[in-house]
Protein backbone atom coordinates (compact mmCIF):
# COMPACT_ATOMS: atom_id res chain seq x y z
CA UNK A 1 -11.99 67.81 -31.03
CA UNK A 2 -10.07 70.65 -30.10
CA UNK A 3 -11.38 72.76 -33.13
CA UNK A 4 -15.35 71.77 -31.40
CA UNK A 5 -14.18 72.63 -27.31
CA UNK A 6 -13.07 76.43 -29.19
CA UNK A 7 -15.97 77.07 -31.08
CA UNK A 8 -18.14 76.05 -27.84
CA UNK A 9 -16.37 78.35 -25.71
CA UNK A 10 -16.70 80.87 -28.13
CA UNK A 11 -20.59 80.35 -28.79
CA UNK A 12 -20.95 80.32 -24.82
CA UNK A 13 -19.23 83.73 -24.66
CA UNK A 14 -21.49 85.07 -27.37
CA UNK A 15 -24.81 84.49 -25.93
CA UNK A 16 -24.09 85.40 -21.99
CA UNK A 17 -27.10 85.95 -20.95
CA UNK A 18 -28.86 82.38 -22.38
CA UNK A 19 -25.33 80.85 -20.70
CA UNK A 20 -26.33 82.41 -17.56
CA UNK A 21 -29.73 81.49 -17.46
CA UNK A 22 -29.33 78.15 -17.87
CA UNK A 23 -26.22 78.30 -15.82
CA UNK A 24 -28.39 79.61 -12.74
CA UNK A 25 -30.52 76.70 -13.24
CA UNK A 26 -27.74 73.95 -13.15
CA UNK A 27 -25.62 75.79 -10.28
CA UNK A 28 -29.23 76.02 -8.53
CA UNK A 29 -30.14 72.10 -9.02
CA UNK A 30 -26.88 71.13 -7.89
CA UNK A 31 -27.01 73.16 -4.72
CA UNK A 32 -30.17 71.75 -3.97
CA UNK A 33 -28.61 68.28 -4.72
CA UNK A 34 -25.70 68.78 -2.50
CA UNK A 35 -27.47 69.92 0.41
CA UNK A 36 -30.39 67.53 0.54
CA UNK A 37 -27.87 64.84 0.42
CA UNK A 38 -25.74 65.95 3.40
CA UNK A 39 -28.61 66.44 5.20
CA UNK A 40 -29.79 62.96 4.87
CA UNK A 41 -26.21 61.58 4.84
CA UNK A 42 -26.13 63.15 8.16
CA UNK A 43 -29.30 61.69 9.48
CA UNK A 44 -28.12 58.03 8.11
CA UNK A 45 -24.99 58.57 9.69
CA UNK A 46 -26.22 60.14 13.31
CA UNK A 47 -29.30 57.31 13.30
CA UNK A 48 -26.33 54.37 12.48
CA UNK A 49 -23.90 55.75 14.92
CA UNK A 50 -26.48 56.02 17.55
CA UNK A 51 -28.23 52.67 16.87
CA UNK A 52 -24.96 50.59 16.82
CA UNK A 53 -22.86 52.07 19.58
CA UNK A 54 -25.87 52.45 22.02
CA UNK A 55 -28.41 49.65 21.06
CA UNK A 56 -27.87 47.61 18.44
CA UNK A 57 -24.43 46.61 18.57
CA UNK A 58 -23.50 45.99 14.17
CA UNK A 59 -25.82 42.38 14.02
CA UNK A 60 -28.67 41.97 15.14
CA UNK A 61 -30.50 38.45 15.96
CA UNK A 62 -34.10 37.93 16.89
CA UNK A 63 -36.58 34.94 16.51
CA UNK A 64 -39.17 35.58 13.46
CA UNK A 65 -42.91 36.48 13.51
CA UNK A 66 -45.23 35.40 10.55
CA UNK A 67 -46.77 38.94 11.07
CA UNK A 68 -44.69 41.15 10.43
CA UNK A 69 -40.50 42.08 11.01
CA UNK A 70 -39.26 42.40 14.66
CA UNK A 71 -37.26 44.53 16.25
CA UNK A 72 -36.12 46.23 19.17
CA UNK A 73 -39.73 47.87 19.38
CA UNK A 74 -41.33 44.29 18.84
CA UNK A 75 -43.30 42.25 16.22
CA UNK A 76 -43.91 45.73 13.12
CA UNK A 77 -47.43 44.61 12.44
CA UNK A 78 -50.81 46.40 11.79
CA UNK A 79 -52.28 45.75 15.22
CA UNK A 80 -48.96 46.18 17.22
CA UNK A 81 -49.79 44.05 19.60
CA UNK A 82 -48.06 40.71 18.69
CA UNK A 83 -46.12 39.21 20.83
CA UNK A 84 -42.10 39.69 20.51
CA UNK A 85 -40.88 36.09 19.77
CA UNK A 86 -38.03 34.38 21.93
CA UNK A 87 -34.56 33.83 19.96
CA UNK A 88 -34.98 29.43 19.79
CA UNK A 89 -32.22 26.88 20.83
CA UNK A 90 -30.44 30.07 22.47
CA UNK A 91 -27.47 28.34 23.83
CA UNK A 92 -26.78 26.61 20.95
CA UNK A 93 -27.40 30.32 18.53
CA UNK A 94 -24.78 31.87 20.94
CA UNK A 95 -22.49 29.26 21.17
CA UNK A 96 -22.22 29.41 17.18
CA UNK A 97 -22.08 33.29 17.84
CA UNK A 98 -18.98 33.25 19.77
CA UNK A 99 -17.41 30.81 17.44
CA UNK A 100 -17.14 32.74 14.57
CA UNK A 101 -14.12 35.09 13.33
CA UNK A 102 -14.86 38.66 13.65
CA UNK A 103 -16.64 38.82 16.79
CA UNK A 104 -15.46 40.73 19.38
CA UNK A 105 -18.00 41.13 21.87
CA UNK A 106 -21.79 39.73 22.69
CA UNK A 107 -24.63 40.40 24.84
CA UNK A 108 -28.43 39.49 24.99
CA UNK A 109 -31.64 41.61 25.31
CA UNK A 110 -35.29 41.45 25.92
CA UNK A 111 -37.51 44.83 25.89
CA UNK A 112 -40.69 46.04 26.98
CA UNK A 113 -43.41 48.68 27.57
CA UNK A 114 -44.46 49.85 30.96
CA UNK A 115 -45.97 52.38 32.66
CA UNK A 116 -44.88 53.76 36.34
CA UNK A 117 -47.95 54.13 38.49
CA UNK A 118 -49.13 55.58 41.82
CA UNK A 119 -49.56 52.56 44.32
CA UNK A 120 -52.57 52.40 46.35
CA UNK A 121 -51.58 54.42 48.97
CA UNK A 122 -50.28 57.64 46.62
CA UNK A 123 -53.44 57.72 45.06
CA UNK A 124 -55.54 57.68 48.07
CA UNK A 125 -53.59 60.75 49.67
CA UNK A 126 -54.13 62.70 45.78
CA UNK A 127 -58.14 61.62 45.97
CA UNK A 128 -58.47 63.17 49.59
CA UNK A 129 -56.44 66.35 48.92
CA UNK A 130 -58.15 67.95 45.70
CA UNK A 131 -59.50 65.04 43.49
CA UNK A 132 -57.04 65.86 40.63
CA UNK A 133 -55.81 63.58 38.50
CA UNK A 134 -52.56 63.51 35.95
CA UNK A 135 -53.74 65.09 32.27
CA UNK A 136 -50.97 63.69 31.11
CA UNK A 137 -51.14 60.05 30.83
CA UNK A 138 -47.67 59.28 28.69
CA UNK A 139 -45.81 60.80 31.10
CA UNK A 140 -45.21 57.57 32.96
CA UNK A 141 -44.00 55.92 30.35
CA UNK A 142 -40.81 53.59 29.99
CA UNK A 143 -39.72 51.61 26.98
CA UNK A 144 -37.47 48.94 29.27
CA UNK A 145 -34.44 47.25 28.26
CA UNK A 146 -34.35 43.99 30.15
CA UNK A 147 -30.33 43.22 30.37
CA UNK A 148 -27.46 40.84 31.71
CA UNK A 149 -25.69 43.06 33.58
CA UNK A 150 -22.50 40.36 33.80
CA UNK A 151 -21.74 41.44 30.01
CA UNK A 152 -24.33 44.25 28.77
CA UNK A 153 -21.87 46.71 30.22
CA UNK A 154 -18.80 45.16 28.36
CA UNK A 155 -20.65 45.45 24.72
CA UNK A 156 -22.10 49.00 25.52
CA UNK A 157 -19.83 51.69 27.17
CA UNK A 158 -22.36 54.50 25.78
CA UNK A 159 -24.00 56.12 29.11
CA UNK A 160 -22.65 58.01 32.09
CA UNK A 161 -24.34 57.06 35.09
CA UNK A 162 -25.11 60.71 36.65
CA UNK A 163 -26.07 59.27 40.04
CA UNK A 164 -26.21 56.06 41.53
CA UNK A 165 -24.56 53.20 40.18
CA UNK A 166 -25.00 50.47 37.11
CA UNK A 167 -27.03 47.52 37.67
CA UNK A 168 -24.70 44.99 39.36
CA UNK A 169 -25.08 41.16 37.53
CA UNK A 170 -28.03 39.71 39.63
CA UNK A 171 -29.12 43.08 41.20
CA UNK A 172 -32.79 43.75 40.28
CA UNK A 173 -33.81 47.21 40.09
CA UNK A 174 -34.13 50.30 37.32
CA UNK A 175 -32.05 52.91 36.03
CA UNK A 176 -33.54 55.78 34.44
CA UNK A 177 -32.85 58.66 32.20
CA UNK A 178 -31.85 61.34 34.22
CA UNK A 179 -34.78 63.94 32.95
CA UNK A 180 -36.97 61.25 33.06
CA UNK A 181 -37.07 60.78 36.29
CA UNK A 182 -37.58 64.40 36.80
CA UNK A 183 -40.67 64.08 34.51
CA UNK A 184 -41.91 60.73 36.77
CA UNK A 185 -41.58 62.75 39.96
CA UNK A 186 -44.38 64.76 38.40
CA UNK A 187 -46.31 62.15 37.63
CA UNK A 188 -45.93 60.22 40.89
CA UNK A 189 -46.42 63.52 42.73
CA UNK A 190 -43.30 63.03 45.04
CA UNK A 191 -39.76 63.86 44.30
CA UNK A 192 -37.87 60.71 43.45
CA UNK A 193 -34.27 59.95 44.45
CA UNK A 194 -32.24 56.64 44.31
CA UNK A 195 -33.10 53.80 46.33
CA UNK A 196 -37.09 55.38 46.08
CA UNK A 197 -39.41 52.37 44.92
CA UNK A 198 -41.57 52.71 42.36
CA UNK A 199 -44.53 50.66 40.86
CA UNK A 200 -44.80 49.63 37.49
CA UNK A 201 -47.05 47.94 35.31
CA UNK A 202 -46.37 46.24 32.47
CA UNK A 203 -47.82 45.64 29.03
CA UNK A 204 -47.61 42.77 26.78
CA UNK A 205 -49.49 40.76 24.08
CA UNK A 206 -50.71 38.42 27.38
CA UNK A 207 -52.07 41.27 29.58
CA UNK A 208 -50.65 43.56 32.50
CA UNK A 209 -48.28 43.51 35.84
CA UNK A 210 -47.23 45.26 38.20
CA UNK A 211 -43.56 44.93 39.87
CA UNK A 212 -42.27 47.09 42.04
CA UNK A 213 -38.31 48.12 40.64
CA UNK A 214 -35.97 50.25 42.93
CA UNK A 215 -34.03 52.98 41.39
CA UNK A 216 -30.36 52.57 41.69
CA UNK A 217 -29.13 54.83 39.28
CA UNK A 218 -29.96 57.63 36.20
CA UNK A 219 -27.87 57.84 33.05
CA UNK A 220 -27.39 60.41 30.45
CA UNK A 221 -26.11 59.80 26.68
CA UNK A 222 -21.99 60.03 26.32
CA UNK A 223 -21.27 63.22 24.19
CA UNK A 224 -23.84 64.36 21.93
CA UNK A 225 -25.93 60.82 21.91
CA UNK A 226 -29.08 61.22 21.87
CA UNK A 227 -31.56 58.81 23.84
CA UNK A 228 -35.42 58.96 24.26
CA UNK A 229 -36.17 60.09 27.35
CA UNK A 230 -38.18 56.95 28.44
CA UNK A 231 -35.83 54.59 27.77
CA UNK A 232 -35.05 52.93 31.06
CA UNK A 233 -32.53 49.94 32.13
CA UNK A 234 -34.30 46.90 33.72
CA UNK A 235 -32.51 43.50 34.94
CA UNK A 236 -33.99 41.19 32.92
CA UNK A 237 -35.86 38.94 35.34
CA UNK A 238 -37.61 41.82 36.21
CA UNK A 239 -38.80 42.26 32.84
CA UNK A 240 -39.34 38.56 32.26
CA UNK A 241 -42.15 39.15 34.94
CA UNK A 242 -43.51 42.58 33.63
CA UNK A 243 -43.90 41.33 29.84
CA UNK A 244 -45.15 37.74 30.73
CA UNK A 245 -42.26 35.57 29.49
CA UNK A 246 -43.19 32.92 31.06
CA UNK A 247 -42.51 28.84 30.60
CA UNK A 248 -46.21 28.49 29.46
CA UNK A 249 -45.78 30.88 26.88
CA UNK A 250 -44.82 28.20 24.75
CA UNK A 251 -46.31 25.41 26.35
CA UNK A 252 -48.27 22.91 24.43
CA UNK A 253 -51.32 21.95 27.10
CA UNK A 254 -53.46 19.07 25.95
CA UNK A 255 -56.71 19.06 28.32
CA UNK A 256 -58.14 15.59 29.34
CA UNK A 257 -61.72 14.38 27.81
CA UNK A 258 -63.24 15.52 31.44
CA UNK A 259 -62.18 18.23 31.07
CA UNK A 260 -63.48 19.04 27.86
CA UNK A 261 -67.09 17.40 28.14
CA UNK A 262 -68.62 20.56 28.21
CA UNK A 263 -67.45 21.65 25.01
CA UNK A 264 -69.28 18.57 23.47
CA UNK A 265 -72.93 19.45 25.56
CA UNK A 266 -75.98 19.84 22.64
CA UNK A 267 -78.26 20.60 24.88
CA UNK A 268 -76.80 24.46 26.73
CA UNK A 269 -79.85 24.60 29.06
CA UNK A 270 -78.39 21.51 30.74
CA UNK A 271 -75.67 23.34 31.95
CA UNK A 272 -77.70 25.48 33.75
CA UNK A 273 -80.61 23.84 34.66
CA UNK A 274 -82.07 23.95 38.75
CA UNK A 275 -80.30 20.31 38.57
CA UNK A 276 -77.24 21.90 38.73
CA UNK A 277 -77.60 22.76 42.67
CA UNK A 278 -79.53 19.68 43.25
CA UNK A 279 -76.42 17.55 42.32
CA UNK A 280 -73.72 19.61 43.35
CA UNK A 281 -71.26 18.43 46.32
CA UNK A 282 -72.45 19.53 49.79
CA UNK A 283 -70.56 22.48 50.65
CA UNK A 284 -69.44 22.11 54.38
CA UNK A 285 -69.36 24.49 56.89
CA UNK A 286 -66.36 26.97 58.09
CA UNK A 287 -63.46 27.13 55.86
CA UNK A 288 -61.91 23.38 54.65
CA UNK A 289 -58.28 23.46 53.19
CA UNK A 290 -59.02 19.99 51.97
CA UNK A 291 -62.58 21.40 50.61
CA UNK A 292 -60.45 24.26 48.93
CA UNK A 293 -57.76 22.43 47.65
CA UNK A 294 -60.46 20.08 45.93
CA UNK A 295 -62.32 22.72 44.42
CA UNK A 296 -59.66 24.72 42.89
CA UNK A 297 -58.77 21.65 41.63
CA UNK A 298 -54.62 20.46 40.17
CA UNK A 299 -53.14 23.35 40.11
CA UNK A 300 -50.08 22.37 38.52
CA UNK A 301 -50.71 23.08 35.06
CA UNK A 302 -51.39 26.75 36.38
CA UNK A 303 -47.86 26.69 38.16
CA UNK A 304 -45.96 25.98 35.16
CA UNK A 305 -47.96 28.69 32.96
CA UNK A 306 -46.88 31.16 35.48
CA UNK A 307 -43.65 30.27 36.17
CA UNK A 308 -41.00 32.55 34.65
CA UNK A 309 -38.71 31.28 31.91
CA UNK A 310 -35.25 32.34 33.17
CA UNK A 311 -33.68 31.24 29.81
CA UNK A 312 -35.55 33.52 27.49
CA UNK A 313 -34.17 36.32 25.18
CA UNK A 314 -35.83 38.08 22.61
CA UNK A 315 -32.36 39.85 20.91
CA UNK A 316 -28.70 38.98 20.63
CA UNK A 317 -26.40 42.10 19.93
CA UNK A 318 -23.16 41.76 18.68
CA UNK A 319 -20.18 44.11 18.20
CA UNK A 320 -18.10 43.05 15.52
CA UNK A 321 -13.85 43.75 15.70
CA UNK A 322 -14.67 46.50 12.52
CA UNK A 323 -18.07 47.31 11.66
CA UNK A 324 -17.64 45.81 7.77
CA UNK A 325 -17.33 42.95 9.15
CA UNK A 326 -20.79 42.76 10.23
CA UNK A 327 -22.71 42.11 6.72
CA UNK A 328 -20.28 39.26 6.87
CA UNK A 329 -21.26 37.70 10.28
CA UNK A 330 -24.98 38.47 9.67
CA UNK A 331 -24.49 36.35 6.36
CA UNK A 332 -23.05 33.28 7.80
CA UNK A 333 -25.79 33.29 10.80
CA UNK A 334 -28.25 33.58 8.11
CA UNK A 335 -27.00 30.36 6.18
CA UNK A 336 -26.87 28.36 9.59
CA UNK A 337 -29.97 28.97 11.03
CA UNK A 338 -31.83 28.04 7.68
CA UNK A 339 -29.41 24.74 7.77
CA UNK A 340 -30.23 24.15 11.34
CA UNK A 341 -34.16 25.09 10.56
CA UNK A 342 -34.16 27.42 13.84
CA UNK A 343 -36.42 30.28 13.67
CA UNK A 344 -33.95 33.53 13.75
CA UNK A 345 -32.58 35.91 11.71
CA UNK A 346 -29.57 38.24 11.92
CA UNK A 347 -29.40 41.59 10.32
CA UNK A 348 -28.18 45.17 10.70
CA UNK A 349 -28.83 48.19 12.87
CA UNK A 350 -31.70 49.27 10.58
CA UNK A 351 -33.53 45.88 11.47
CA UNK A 352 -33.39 46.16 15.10
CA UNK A 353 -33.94 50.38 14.43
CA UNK A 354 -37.43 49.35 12.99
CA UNK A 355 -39.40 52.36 12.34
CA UNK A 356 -36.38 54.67 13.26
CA UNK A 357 -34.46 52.63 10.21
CA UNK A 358 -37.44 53.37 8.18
CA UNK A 359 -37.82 56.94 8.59
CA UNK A 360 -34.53 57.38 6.95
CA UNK A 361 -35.66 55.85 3.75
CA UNK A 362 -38.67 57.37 3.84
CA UNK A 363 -37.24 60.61 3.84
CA UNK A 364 -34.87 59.86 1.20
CA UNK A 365 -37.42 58.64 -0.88
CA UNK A 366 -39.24 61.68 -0.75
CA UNK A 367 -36.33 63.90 -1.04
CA UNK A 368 -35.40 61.98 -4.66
CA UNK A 369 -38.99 61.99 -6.11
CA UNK A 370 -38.88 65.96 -5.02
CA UNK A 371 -35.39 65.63 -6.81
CA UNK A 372 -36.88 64.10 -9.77
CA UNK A 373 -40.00 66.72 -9.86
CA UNK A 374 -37.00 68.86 -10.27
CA UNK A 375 -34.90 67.84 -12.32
CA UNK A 376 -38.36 67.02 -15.00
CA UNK A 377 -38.88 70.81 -14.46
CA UNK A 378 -35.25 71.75 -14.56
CA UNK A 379 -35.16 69.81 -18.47
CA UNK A 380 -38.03 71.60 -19.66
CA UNK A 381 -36.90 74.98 -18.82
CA UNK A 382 -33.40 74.47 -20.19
CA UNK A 383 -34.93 73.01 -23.13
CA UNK A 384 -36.91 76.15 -24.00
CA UNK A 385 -34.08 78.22 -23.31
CA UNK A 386 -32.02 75.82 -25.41
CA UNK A 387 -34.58 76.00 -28.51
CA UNK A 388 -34.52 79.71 -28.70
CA UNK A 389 -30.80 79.91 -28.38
CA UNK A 390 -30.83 77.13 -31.18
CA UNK A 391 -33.47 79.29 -33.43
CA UNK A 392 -31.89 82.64 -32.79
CA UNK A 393 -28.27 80.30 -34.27
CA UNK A 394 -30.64 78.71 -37.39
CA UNK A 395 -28.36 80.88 -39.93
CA UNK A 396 -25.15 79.78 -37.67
CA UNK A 397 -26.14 76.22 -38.13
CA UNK A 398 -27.50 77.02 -42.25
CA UNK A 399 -23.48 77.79 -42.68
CA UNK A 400 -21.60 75.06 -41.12
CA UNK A 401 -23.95 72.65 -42.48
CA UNK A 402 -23.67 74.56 -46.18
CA UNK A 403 -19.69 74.21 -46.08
CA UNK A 404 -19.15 70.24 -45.41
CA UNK A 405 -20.48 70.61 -41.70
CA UNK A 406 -22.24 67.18 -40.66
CA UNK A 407 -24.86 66.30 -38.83
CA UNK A 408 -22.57 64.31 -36.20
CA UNK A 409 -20.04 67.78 -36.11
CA UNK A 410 -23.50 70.06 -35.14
CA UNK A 411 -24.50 67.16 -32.09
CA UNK A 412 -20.75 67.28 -31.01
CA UNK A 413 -20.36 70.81 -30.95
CA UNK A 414 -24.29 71.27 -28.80
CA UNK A 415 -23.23 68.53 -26.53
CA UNK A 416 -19.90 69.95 -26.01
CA UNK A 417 -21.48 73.68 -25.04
CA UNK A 418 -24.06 71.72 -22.75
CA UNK A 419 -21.22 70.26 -21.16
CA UNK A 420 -19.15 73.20 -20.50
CA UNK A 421 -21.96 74.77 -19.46
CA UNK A 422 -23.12 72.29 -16.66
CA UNK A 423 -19.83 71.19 -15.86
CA UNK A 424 -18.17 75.12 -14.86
CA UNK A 425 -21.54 75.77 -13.09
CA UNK A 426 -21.80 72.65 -11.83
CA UNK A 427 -18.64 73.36 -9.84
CA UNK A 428 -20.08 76.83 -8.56
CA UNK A 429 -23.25 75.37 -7.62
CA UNK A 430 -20.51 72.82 -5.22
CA UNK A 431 -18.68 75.65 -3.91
CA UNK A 432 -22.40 77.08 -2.64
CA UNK A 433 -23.21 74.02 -1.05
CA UNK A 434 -19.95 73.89 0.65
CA UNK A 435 -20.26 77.05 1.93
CA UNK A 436 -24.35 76.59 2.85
CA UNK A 437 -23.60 73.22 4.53
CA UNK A 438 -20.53 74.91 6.61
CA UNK A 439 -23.22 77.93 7.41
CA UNK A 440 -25.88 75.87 8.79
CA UNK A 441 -23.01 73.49 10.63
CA UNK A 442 -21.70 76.30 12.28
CA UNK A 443 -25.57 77.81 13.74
CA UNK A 444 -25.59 74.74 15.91
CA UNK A 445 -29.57 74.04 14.91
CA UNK A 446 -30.54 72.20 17.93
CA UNK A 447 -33.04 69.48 17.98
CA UNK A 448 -36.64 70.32 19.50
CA UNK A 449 -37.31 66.75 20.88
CA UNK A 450 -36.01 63.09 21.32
CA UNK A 451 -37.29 62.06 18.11
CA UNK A 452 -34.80 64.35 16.22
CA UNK A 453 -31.91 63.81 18.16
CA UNK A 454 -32.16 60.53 17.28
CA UNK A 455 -32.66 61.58 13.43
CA UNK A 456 -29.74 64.36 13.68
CA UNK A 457 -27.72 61.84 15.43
CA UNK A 458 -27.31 64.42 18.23
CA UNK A 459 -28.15 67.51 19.71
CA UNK A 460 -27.50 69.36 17.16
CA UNK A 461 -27.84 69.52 13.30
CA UNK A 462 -24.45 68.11 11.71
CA UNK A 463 -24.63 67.90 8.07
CA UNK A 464 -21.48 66.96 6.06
CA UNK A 465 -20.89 66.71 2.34
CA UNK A 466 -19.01 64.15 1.04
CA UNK A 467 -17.15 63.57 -2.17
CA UNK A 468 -19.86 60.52 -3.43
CA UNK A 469 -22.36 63.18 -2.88
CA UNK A 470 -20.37 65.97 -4.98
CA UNK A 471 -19.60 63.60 -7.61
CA UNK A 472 -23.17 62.25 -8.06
CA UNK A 473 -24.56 65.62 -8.07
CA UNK A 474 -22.41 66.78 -10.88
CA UNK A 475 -23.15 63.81 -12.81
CA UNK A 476 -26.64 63.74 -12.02
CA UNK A 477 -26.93 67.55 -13.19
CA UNK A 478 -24.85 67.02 -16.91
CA UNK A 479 -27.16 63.96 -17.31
CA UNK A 480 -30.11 66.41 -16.93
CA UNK A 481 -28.26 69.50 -19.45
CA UNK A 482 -27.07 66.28 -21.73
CA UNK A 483 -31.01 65.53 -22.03
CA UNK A 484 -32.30 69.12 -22.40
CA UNK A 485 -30.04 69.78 -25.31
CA UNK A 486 -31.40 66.92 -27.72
CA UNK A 487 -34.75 68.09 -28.62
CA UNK A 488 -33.29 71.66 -29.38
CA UNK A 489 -30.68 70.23 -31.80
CA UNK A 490 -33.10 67.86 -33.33
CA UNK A 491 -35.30 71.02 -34.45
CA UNK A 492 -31.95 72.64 -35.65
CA UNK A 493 -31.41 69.45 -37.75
CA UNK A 494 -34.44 69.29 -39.53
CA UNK A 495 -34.18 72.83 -41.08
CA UNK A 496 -32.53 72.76 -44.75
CA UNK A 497 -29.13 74.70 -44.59
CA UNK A 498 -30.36 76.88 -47.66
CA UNK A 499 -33.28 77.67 -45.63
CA UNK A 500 -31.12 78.04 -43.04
CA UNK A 501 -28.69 80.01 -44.39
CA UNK A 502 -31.70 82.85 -45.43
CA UNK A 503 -32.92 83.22 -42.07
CA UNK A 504 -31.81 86.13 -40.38
């Protein structure tokens, strides 16, 4: 073996500028390796860091939709506009919650979309003074967490509250993102301040409402974090109202026969035939409560459809005593809510992230089929270099094989050389990456928008190259020389070492 490391040393030394060619290429493909993978590292890291201390909490439990996966953004399906199912049995889920080992800390959550709007009297005054009118409808926008305050707080310690105060368990009222509300005072065409009311309308899968929330405070990330900027704090009865969770909701109403005997007419025109006056109850004159109460009818069926369901979550977040131990928790939920038959299901950060999770692995796998373009390019252009190394060594190859020289001894001694090779540039094309990934660390790239502060996992860009990521990209690299050097040595093979020996 040691005779076979010398002569490949020796062989590499003899053709330099083939050994740097194909060098280039390796030291190239693992820079480009390297790099790619710190900066998605990064963005896994920065998206899982902000997720689970801000959001998420390390589990995750929501009810389950037959239309698609649900998270913190609601029900993933084509239309969107599914409503966000309530977590089932929910004292009984988070009395099994706080029973099990590993759990340090839990909190529930319901969310919403809503739009601040001008009240009556705002828009009248804008009509009268110039007709104008906002051209910028998102910019009322709020994506509302509906929270306990008696524990929220506890589980999340991420925000600084820049003015006002937190929401106080029981207080209703909002708390915005501090630029946010700069952007709403815009909108609203007055400058807002704390204690200022402001209306809101909600949307949900049942239709829209309006509340009116007061602010009592604005918050900005801790650090670095990174928030979107509509992302508001609502006490959850508040939101209960705005997004329709009500008791009907999931009310089973079974109507009478009466009151379905028009459903079973054959003849339509009856229905509206001049008979219909003709037979109608005399309408009295002036205004009748009685009259009224009897033509509106029982309302109590309407009550209890409108009443708000004060017990209703959507999420449970949990904070685990070490984040590993949340696969574990998440597992053992799992198993208890299929033995139980309740309809909820406990996962990671990248569950309740939704499409934020997703965006992560759908720029990784973009990255790696780039990486595999690559590396299919990368093997064909060794190989060619490799082949006219290997012809340009036929009368090399005629000699060793001509004095005892097997074919296993000529595949050693290639495979050794292709080894060397990738391995010593291998290692230069880390050292670049080190020294690229400390470059760009040190410019402070600063994210253009929300979205990728949430991808960079701050305001800035923070890539960071760890020692899986070296490792794999030197394997993955002396995998791709291993490859490019067996066609080349197959050719070699196949020549007779007499033949061999006569080339020049």
């Amino acid at each position: 073996m040691n005779v076979i490391i010398r002569m490949a040393f020796r062989n590499l030394l003899e053709h330099k500028s083939k050994s740097l060619i194909v060098g280039i290429l390796l030291a190239l493909g693992v820079l480009i390796l390297v790099v790619g993978n710190s900066f998605i590292d990064a963005s896994a890291a920065g998206i899982r860091n902000t997720f689970t201390d801000s959001y998420t909490g390390d589990v995750f439990i929501s009810g389950t939709s037959p239309n698609g996966k649900v998270s913190l953004f609601g029900v993933q399906s084509v239309g969107g506009l599914d409503a966000t199912p309530n977590i089932p049995d929910y004292e009984k889920v988070r009395a099994k919650v706080t029973s099990l080992p590993g759990v340090k800390g839990v909190t529930s959550l319901a969310t919403g979309f809503g739009m601040a709007i001008k009240d009556a009297e705002e828009s009248a005054r804008d009509a009268s003074a110039d007709g104008s009118s906002d051209d910028d409808p998102g910019a009322g926008f709020l994506f509302m967490f509906g929270i306990d305050a008696q524990d929220y707080w506890k589980v999340f310690d991420s925000v600084d509250i820049t003015s006002g105060q937190r929401l106080a368990p029981g207080q209703p009222g909002l708390i915005l993102y501090e630029k946010h509300m700069e952007t709403l005072s815009k909108k609203l065409g007055r400058k807002l301040k704390i204690g200022d009311p402001i209306l809101v309308q909600g949307y949900s899968s049942g239709g829209m409402r309006l509340r009116e929330l007061t602010i009592v405070g604005t918050y900005k990330q801790k650090g670095d974090g990174a928030s979107p900027e509509q992302m508001s704090f609502v006490d959850i009865d508040s939101l209960r109202v705005l997004v329709g969770m009500t008791v009907g909701a999931d009310e089973n109403i079974t109507l009478t026969k009466t009151q379905t005997a028009m459903l079973d007419t054959v003849d339509t025109d009856s229905l509206f035939g001049d008979n219909m006056v003709e037979s109608a109850a005399p309408v009295s004159k002036g205004f009748d409560e009685n009259n009224l109460a009897t033509l509106l009818g029982d309302k109590t069926i309407r009550e209890k459809l409108n009443a708000v369901d004060l017990g209703a979550w959507q999420f449970m977040l949990i904070r685990t005593e070490k984040p590993s131990d949340g696969p574990q928790v998440s597992r053992a939920l799992n198993t208890w809510f299929a033995s139980e038959k309740i309809d909820a299901e406990a996962g990671d950060w990248q569950k309740a992230a939704g499409p934020y999770g997703q965006s992560v692995d759908v720029v990784r796998i973009v990255f790696n089929i780039a990486i595999i373009i690559l590396a299919i390019v990368a093997i064909i252009i060794i190989m060619n270099t490799l082949v006219i190394s290997v012809i340009e060594r036929t009368g090399e190859i005629g000699t060793m094989r001509a004095i005892g020289a097997g074919r296993g001894f000529v595949r050693k001694l290639f495979a050794t050389e292709t080894f060397v090779l990738s391995l010593v540039f291998g290692l230069v094309g880390v050292l670049l990456s080190v020294a690229t990934v400390a470059i760009l660390k040190s410019l402070h790239i600063a994210a253009g928008n929300p979205f990728l502060e949430v991808l960079f996992g701050g305001k800035y860009l923070n890539p960071s190259v760890s020692l899986g990521t070296i490792l794999g990209s030197l394997a993955g690299i002396i995998a791709v020389g291993y490859l490019a050097h067996l066609y080349p040595v197959s050719v070699a093979l196949k020549i007779q070492p007499v033949r061999a020996m006569q080339s020049e």
